[in-house]
N, C-alpha and C. Protein backbone atom coordinates (compact mmCIF):
# COMPACT_ATOMS: atom_id res chain seq x y z
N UNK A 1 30.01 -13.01 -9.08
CA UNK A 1 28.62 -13.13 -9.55
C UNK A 1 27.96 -11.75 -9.56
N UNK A 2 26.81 -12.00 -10.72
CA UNK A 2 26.20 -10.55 -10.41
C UNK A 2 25.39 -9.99 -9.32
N UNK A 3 24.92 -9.08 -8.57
CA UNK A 3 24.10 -9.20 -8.02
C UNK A 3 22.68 -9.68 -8.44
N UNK A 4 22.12 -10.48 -9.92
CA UNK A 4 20.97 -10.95 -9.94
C UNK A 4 21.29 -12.33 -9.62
N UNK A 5 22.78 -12.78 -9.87
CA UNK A 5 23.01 -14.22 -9.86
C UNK A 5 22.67 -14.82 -8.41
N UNK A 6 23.66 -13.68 -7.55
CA UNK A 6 23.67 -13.39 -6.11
C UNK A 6 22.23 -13.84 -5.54
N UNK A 7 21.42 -13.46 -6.03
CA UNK A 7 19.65 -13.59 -5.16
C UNK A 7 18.84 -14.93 -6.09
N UNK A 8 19.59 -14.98 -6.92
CA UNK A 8 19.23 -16.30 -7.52
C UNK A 8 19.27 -17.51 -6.95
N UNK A 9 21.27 -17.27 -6.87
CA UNK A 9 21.40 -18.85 -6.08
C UNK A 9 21.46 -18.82 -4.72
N UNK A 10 20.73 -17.98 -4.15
CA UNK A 10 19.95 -17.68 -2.39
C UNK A 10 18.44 -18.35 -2.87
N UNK A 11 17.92 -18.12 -3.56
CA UNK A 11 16.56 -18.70 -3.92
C UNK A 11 15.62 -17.74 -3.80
N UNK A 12 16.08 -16.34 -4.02
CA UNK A 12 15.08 -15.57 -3.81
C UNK A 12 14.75 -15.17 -5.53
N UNK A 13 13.79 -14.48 -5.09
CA UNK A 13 12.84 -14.02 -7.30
C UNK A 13 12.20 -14.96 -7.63
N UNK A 14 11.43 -15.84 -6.62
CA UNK A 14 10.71 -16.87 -7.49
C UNK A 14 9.26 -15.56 -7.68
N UNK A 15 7.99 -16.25 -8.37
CA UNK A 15 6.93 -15.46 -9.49
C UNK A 15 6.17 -16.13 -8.03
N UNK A 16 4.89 -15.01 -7.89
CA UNK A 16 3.93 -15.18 -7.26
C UNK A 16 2.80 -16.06 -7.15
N UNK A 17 2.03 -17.12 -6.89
CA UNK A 17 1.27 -17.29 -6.86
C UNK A 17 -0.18 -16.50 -7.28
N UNK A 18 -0.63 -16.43 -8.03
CA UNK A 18 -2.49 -15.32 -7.75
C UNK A 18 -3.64 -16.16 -7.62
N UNK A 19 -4.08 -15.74 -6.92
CA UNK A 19 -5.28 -16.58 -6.81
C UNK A 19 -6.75 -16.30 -7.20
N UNK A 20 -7.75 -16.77 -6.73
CA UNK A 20 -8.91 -15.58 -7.41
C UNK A 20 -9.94 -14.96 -6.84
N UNK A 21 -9.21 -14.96 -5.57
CA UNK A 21 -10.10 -13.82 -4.57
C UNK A 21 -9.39 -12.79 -3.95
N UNK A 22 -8.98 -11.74 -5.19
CA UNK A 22 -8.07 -10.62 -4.79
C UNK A 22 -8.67 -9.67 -4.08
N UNK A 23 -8.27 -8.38 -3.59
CA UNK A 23 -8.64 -7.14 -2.84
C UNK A 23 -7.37 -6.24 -3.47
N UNK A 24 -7.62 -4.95 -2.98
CA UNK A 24 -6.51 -4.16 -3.12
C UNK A 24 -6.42 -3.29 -1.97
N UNK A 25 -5.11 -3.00 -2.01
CA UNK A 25 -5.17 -2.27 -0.40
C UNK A 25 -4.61 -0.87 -0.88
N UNK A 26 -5.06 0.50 -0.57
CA UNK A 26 -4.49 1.59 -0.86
C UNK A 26 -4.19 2.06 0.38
N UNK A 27 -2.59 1.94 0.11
CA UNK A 27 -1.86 2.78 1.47
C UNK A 27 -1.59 4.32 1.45
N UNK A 28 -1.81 4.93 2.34
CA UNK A 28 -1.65 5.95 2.85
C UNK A 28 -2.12 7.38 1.46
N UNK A 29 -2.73 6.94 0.63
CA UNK A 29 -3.13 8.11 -0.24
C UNK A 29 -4.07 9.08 0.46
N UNK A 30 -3.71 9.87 1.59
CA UNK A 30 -4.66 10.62 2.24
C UNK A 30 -3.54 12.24 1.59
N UNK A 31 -4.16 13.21 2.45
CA UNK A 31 -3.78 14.51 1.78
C UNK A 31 -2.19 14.25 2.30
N UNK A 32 -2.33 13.92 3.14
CA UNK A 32 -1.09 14.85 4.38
C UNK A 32 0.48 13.99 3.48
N UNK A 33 -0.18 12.93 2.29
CA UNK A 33 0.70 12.21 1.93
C UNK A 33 0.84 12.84 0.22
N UNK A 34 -0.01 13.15 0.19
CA UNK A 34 -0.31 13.68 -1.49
C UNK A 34 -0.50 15.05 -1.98
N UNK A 35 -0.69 16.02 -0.94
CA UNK A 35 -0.77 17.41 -1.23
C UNK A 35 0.52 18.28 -0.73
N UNK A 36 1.05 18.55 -1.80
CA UNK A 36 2.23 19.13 -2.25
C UNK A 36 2.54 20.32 -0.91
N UNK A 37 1.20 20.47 -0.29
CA UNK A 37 1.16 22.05 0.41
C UNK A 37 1.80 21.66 2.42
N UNK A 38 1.96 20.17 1.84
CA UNK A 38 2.40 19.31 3.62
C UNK A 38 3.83 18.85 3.18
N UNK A 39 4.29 19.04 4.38
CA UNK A 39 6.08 18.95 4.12
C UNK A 39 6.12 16.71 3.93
N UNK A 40 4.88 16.31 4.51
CA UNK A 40 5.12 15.20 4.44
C UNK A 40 4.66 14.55 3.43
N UNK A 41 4.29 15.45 2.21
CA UNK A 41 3.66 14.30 1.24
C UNK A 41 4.88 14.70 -0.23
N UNK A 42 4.72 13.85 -1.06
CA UNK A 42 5.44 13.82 -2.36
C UNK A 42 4.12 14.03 -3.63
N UNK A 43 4.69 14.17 -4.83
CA UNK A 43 3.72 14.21 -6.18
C UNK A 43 3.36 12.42 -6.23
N UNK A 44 1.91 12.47 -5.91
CA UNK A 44 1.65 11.01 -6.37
C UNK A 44 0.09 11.24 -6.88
N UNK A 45 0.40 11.95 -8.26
CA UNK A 45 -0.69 12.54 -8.77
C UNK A 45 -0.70 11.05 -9.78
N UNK A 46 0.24 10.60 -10.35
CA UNK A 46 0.27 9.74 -11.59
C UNK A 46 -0.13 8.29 -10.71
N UNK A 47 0.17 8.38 -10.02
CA UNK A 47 0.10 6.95 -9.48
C UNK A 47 -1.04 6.59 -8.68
N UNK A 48 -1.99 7.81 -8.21
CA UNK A 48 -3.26 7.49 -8.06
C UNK A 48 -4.06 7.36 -9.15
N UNK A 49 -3.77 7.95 -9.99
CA UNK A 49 -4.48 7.96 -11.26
C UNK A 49 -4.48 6.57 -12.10
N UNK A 50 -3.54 6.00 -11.95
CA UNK A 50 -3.68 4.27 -12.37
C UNK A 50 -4.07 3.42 -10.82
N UNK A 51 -3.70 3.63 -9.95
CA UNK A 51 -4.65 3.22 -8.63
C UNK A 51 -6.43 3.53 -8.85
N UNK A 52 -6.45 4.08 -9.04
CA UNK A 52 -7.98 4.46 -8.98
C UNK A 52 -8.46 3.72 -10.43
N UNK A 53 -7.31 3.51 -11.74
CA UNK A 53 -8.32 2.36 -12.96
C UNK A 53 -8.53 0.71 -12.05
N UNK A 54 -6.94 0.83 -11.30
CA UNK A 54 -7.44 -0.58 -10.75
C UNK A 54 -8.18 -0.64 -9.86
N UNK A 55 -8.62 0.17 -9.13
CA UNK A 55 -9.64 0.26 -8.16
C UNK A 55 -11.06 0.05 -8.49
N UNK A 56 -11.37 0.90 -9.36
CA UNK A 56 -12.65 0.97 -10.11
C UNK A 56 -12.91 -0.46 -11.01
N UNK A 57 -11.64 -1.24 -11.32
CA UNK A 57 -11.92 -2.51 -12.04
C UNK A 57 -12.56 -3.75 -10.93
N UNK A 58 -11.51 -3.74 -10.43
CA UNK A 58 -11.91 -4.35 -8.89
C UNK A 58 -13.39 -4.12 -8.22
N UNK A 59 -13.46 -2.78 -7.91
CA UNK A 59 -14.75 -2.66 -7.39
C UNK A 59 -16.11 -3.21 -8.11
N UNK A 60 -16.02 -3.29 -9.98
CA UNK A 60 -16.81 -3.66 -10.77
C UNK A 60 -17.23 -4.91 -10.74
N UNK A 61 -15.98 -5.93 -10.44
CA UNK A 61 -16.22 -7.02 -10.61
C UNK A 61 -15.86 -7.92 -9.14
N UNK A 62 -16.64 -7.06 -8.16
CA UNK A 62 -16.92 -7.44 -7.10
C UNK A 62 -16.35 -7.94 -5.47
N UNK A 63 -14.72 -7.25 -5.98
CA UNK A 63 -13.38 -7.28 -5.60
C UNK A 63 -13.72 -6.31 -3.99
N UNK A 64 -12.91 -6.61 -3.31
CA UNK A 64 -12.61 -5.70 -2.16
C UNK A 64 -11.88 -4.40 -2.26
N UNK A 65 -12.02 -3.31 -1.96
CA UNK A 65 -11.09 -2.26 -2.13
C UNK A 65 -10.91 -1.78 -0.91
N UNK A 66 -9.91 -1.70 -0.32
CA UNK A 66 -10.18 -0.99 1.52
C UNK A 66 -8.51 -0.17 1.49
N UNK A 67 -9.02 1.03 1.92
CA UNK A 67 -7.68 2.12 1.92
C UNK A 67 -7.67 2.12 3.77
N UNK A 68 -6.12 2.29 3.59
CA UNK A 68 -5.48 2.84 4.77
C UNK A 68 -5.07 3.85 4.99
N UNK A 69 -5.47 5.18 6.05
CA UNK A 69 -4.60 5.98 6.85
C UNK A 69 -4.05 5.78 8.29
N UNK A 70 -2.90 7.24 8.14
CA UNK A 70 -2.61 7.15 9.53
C UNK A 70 -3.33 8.46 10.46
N UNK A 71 -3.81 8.15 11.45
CA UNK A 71 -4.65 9.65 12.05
C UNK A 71 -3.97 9.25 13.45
N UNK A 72 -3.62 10.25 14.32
CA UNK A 72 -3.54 10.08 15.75
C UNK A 72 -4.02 10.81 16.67
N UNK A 73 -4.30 10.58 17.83
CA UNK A 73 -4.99 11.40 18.92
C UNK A 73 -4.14 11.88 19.23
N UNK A 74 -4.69 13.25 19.88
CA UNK A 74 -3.67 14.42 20.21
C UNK A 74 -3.00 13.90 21.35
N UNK A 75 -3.68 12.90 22.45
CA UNK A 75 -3.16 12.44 23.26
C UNK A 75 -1.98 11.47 23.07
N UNK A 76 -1.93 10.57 22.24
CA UNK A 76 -0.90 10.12 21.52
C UNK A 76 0.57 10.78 20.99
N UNK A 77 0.42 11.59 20.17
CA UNK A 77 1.76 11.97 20.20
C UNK A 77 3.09 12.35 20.71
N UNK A 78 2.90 12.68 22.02
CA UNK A 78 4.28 12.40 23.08
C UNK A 78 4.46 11.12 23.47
N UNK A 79 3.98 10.26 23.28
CA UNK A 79 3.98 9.03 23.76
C UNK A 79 4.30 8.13 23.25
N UNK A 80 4.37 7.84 21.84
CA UNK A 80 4.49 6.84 20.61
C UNK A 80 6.00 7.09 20.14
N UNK A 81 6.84 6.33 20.31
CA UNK A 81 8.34 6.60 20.04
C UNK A 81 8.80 6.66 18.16
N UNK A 82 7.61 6.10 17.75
CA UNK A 82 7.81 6.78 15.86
C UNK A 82 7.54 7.51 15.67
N UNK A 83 6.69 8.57 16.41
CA UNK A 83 7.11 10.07 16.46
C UNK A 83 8.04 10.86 16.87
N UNK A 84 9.14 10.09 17.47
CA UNK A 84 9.93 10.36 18.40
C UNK A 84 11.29 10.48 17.08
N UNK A 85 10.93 9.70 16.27
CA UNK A 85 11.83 9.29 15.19
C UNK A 85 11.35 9.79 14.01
N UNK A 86 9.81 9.82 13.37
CA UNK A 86 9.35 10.58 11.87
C UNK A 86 8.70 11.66 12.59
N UNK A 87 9.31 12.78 13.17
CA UNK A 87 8.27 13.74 13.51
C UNK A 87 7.37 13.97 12.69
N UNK A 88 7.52 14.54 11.57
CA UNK A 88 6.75 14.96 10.81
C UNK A 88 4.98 14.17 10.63
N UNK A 89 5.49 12.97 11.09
CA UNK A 89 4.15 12.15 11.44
C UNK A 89 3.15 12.73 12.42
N UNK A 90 3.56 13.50 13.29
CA UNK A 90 2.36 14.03 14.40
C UNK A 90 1.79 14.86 13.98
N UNK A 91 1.91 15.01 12.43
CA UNK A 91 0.61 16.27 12.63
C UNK A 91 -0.07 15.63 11.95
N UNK A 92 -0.26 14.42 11.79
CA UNK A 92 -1.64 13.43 11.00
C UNK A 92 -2.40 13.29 12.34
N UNK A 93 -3.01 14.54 12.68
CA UNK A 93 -4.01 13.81 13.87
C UNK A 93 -5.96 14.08 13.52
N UNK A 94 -6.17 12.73 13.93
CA UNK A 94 -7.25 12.68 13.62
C UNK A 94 -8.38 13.94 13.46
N UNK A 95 -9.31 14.08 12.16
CA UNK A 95 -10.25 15.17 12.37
C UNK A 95 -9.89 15.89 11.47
N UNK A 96 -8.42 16.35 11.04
CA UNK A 96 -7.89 17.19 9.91
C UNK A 96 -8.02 16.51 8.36
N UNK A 97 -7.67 17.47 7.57
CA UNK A 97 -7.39 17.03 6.27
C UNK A 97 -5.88 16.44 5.95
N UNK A 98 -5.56 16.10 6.53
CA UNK A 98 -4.40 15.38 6.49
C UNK A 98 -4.57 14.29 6.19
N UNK A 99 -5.41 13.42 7.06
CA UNK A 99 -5.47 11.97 7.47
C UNK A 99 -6.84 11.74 6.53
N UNK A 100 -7.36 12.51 5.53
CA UNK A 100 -8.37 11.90 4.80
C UNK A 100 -8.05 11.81 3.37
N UNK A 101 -8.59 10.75 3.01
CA UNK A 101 -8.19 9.90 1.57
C UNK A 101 -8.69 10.86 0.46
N UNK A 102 -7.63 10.56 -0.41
CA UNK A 102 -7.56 11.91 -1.36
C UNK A 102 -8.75 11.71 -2.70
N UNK A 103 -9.67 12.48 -3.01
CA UNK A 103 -10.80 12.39 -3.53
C UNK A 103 -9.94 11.62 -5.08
N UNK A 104 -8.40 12.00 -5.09
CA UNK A 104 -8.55 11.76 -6.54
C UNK A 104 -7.87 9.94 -6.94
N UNK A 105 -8.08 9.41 -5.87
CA UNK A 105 -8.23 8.25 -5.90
C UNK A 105 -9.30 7.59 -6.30
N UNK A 106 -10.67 8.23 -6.41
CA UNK A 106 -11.83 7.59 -6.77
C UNK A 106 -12.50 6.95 -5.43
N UNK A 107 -12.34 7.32 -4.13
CA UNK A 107 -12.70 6.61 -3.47
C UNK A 107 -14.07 6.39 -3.41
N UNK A 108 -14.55 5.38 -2.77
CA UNK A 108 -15.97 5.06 -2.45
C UNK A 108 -16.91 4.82 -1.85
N UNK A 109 -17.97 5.34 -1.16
CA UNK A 109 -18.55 5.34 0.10
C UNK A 109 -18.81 3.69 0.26
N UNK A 110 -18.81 3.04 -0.06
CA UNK A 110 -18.58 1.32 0.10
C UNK A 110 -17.35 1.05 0.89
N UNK A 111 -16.48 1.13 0.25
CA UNK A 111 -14.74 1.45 0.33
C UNK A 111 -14.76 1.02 1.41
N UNK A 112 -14.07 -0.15 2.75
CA UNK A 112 -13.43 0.39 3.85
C UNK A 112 -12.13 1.25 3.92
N UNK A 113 -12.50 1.87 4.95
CA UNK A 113 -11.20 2.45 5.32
C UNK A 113 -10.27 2.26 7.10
N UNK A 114 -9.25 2.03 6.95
CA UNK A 114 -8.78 1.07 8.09
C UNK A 114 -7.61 2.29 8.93
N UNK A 115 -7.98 3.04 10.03
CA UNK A 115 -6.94 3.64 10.38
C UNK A 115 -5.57 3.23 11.23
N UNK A 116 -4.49 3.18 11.10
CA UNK A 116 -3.66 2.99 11.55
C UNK A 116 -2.55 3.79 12.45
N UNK A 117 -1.44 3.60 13.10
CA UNK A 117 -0.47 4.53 13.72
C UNK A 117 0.58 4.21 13.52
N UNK A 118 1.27 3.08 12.56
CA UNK A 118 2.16 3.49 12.40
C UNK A 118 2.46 2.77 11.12
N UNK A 119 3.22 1.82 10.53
CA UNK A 119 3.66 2.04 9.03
C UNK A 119 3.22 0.64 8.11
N UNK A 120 2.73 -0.49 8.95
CA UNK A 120 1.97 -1.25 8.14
C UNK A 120 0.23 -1.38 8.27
N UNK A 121 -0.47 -1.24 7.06
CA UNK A 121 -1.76 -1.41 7.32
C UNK A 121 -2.26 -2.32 8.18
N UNK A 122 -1.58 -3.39 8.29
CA UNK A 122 -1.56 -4.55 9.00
C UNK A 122 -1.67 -4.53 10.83
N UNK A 123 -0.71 -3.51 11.08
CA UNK A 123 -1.01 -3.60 12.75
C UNK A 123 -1.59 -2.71 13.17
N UNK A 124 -2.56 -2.94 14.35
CA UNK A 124 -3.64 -2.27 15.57
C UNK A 124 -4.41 -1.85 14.43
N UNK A 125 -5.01 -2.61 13.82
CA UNK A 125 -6.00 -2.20 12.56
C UNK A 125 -7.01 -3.42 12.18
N UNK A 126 -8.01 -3.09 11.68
CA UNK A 126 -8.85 -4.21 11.47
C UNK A 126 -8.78 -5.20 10.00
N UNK A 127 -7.65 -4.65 9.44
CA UNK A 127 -7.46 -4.94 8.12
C UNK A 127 -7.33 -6.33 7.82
N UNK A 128 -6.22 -7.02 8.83
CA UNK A 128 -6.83 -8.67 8.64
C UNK A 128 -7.68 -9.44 8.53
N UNK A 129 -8.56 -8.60 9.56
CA UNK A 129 -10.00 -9.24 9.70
C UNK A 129 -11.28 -9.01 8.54
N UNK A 130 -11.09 -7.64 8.05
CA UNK A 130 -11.59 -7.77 6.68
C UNK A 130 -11.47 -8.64 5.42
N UNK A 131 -10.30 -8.97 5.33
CA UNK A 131 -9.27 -9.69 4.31
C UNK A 131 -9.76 -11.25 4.70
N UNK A 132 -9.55 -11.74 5.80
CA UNK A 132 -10.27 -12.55 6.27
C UNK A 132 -11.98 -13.19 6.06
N UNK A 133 -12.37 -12.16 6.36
CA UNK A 133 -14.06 -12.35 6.24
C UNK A 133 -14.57 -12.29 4.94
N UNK A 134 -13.62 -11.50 3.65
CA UNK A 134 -14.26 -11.53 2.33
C UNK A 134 -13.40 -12.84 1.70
N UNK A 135 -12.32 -13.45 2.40
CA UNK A 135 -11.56 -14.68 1.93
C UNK A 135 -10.99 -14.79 1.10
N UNK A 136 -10.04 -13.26 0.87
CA UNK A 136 -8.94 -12.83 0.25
C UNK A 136 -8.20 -13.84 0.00
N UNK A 137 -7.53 -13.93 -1.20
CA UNK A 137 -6.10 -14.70 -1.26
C UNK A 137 -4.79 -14.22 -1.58
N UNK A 138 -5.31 -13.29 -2.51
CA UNK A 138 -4.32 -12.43 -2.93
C UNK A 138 -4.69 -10.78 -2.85
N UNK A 139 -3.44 -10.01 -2.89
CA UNK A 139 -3.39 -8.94 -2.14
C UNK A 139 -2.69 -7.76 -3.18
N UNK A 140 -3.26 -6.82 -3.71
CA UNK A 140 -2.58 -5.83 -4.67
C UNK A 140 -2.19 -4.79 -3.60
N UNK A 141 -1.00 -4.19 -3.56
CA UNK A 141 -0.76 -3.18 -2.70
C UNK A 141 -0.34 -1.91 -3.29
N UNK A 142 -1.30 -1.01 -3.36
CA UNK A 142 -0.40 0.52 -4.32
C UNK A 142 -0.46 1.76 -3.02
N UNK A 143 0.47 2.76 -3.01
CA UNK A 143 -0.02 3.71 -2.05
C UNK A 143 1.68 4.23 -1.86
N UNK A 144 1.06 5.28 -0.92
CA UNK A 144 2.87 5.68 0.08
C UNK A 144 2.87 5.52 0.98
N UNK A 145 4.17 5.53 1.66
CA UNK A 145 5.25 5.42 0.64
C UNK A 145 6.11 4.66 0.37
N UNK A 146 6.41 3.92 -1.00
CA UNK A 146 7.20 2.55 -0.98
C UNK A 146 8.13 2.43 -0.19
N UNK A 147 8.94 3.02 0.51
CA UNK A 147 10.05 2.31 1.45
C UNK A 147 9.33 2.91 3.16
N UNK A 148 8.65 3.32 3.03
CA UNK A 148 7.69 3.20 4.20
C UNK A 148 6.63 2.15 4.74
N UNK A 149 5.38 3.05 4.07
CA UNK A 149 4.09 2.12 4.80
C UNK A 149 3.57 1.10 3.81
N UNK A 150 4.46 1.44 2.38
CA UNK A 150 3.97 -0.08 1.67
C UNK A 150 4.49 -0.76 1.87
N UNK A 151 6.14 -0.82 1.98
CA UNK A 151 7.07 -1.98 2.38
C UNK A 151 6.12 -2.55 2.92
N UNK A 152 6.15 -1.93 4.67
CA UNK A 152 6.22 -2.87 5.60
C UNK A 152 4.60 -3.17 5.71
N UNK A 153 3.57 -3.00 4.79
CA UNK A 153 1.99 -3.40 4.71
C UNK A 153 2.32 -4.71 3.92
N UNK A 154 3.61 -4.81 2.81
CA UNK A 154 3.61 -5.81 2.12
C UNK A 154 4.27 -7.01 2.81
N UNK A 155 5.15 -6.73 3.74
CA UNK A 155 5.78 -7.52 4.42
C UNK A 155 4.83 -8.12 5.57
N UNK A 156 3.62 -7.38 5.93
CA UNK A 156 3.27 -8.13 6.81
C UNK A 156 1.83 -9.01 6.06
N UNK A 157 1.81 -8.75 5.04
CA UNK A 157 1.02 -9.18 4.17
C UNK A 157 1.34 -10.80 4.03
N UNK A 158 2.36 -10.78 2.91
CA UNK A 158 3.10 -12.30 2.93
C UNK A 158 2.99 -12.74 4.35
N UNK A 159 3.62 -12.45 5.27
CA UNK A 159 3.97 -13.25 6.74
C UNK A 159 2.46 -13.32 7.29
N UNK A 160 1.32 -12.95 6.90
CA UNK A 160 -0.50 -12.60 7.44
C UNK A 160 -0.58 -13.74 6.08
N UNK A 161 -0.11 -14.73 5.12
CA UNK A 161 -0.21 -15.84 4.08
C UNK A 161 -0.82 -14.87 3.20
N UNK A 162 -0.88 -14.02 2.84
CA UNK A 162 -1.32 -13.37 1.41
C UNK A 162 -0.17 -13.42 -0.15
N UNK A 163 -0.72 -13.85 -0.86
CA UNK A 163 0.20 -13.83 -1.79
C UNK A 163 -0.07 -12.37 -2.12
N UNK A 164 1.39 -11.76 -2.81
CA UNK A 164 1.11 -10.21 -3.30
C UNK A 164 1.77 -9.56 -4.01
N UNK A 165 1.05 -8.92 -4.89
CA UNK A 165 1.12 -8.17 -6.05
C UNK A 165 1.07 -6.40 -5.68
N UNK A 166 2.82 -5.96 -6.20
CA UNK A 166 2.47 -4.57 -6.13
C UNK A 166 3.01 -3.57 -7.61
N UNK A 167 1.88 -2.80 -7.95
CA UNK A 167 2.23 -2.08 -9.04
C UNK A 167 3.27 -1.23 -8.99
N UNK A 168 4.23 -1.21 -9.17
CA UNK A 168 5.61 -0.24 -9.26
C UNK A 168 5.13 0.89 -9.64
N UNK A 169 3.69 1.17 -10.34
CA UNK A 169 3.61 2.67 -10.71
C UNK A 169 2.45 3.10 -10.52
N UNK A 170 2.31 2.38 -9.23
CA UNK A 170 1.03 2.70 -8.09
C UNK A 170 1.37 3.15 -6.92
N UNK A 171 3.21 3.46 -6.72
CA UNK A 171 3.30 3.53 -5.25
C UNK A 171 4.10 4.56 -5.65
N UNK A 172 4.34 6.07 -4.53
CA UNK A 172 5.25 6.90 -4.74
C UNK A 172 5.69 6.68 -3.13
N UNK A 173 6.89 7.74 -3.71
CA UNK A 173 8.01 7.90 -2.70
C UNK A 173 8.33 9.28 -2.19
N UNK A 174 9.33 10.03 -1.67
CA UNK A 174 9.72 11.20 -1.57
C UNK A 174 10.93 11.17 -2.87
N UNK A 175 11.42 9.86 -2.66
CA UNK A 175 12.99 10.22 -2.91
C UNK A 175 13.81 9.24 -4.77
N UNK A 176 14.02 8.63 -5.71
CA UNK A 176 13.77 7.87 -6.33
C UNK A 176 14.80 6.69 -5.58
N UNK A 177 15.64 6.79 -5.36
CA UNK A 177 16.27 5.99 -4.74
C UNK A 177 16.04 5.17 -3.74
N UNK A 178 15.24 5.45 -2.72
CA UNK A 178 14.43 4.67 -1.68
C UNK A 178 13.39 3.78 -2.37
N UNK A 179 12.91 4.67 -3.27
CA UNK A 179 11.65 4.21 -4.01
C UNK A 179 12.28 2.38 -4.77
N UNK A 180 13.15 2.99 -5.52
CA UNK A 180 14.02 1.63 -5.91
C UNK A 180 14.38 0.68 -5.88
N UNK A 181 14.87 0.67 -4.54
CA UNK A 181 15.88 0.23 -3.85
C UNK A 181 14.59 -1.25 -3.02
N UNK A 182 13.88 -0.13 -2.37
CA UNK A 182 12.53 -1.26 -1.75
C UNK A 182 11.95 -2.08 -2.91
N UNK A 183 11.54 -1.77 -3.89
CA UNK A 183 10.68 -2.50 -5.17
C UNK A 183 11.90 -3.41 -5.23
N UNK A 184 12.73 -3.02 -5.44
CA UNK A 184 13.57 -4.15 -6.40
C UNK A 184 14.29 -5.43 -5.00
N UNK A 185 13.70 -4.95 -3.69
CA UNK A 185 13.80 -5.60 -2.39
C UNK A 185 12.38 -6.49 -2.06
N UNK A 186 11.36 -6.02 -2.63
CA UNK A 186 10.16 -6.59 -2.45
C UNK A 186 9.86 -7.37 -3.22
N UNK A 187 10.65 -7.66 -4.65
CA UNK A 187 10.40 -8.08 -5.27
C UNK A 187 11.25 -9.15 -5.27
N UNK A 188 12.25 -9.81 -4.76
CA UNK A 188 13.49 -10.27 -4.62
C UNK A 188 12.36 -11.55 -2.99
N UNK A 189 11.77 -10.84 -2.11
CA UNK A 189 11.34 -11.93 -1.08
C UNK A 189 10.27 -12.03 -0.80
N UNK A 190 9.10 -11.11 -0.91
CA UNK A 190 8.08 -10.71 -0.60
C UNK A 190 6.97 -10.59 -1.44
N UNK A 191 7.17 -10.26 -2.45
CA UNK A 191 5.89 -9.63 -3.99
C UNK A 191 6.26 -10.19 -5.12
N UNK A 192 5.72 -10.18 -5.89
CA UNK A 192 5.94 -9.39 -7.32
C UNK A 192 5.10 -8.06 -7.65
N UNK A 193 6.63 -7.44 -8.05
CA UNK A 193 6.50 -6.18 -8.42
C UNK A 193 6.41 -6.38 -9.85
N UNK A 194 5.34 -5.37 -10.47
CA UNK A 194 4.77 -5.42 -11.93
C UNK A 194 4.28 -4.25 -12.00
N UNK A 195 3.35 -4.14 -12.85
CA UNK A 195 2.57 -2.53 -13.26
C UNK A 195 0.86 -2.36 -13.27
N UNK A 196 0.23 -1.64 -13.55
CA UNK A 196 -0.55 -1.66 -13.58
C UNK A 196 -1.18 -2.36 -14.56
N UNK A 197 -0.83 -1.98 -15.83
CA UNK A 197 -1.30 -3.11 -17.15
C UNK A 197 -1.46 -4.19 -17.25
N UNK A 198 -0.19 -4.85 -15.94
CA UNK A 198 -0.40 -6.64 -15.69
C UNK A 198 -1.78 -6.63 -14.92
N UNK A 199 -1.92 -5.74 -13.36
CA UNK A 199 -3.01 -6.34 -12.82
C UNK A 199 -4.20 -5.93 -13.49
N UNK A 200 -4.52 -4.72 -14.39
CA UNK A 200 -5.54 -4.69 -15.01
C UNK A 200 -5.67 -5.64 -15.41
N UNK A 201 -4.95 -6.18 -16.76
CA UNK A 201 -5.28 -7.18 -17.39
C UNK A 201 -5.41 -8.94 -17.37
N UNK A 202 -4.89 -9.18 -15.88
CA UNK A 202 -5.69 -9.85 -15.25
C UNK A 202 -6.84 -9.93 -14.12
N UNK A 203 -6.78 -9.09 -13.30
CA UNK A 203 -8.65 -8.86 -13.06
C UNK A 203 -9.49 -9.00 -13.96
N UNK A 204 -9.45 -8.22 -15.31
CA UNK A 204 -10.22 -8.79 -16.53
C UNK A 204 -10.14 -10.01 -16.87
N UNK A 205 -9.16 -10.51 -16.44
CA UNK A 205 -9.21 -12.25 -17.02
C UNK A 205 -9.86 -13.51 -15.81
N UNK A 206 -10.25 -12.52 -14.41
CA UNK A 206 -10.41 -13.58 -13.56
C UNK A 206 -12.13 -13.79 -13.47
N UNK A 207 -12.91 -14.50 -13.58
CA UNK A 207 -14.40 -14.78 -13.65
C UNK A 207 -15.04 -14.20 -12.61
């Protein structure tokens, strides 16, 4: 069998549910992830740039928009064993330009923003509880980095009952292969993976 047959007759690739009280969650588009001049960020110039149409659609029509970073206290970093493992993560410490959301996302002084420590928006963060209180149903996820902190924001998304939608050309990576490899994994148990043109053009279609 092929490998599509393979995940077929497992029962995985069924189509998402949407519902009509979406949000969008922007992961990790802060500098330390997006400016070329930090060993830890990649080019995700294109992919904020359609993040920020769906952002701005959303925000219009009354949608939630809440971005995530990661910032840590200086006291923190000997101590936290995923630094122990992504060094390069300890120098997101709170106060720098690292850990702040990159202007060319469109962000918005409305906007929440939810800080985190380690790779899903979802834990030691208030992000459920937002999602919660505006009575989210469904969940758009764009940001970096797909086999990082979106994976596992999307994974804890579904398992937190969110149905979810992620734009394949809303999320960057370092590497294309990681990048890949997760979408076409997220999309198989967890999401549907689509583009931006789909969720534009349904936000425009939802009342």
């Amino acid at each position: 069998m092929s490998q599509e047959q393979v995940y077929s007759a497992a029962g995985f690739g069924a189509a998402v549910p949407r519902g009509t009280r979406p949000a969008v969650v922007v992961v990790d588009f802060s500098y330390g992830f997006t400016d070329l001049q930090y060993p830890t960020a990649s080019d995700a110039s294109a992919q904020m740039a359609r993040t920020r149409q769906i952002c701005d659609l959303a925000r219009a029509k009354g949608h939630p928009v809440i971005f995530s970073t990661i910032a840590y206290h200086p006291g923190e970093v000997d101590k936290l064993p995923w630094l122990k493992k992504a060094t390069g993560m300890a120098a997101l410490i709170e106060g720098t330009r690292l850990v702040e959301i990159d202007a060319a996302t469109g962000i918005q002084p409305q906007d929440a923003i939810v800080v985190k420590k380690g790779a899903s928006s979802f834990f030691g963060s208030t992000l459920a509880a937002l999602l919660a209180g505006a009575n989210v149903d469904t969940l758009i996820v764009t940001g970096a980095t797909t086999s990082g902190c979106v994976r596992a924001t999307v994974v804890d998304a579904v398992q937190s009952g969110f149905n979810v939608l992620v734009p394949a050309d809303c999320c960057a990576d370092r590497a294309q292969a990681p990048h890949d490899a997760n979408l076409y994994d997220m999309n198989q148990k967890y999401a549907d993976v689509t583009d931006a043109a789909d969720i534009l053009a349904w936000l425009k279609g939802l009342a």
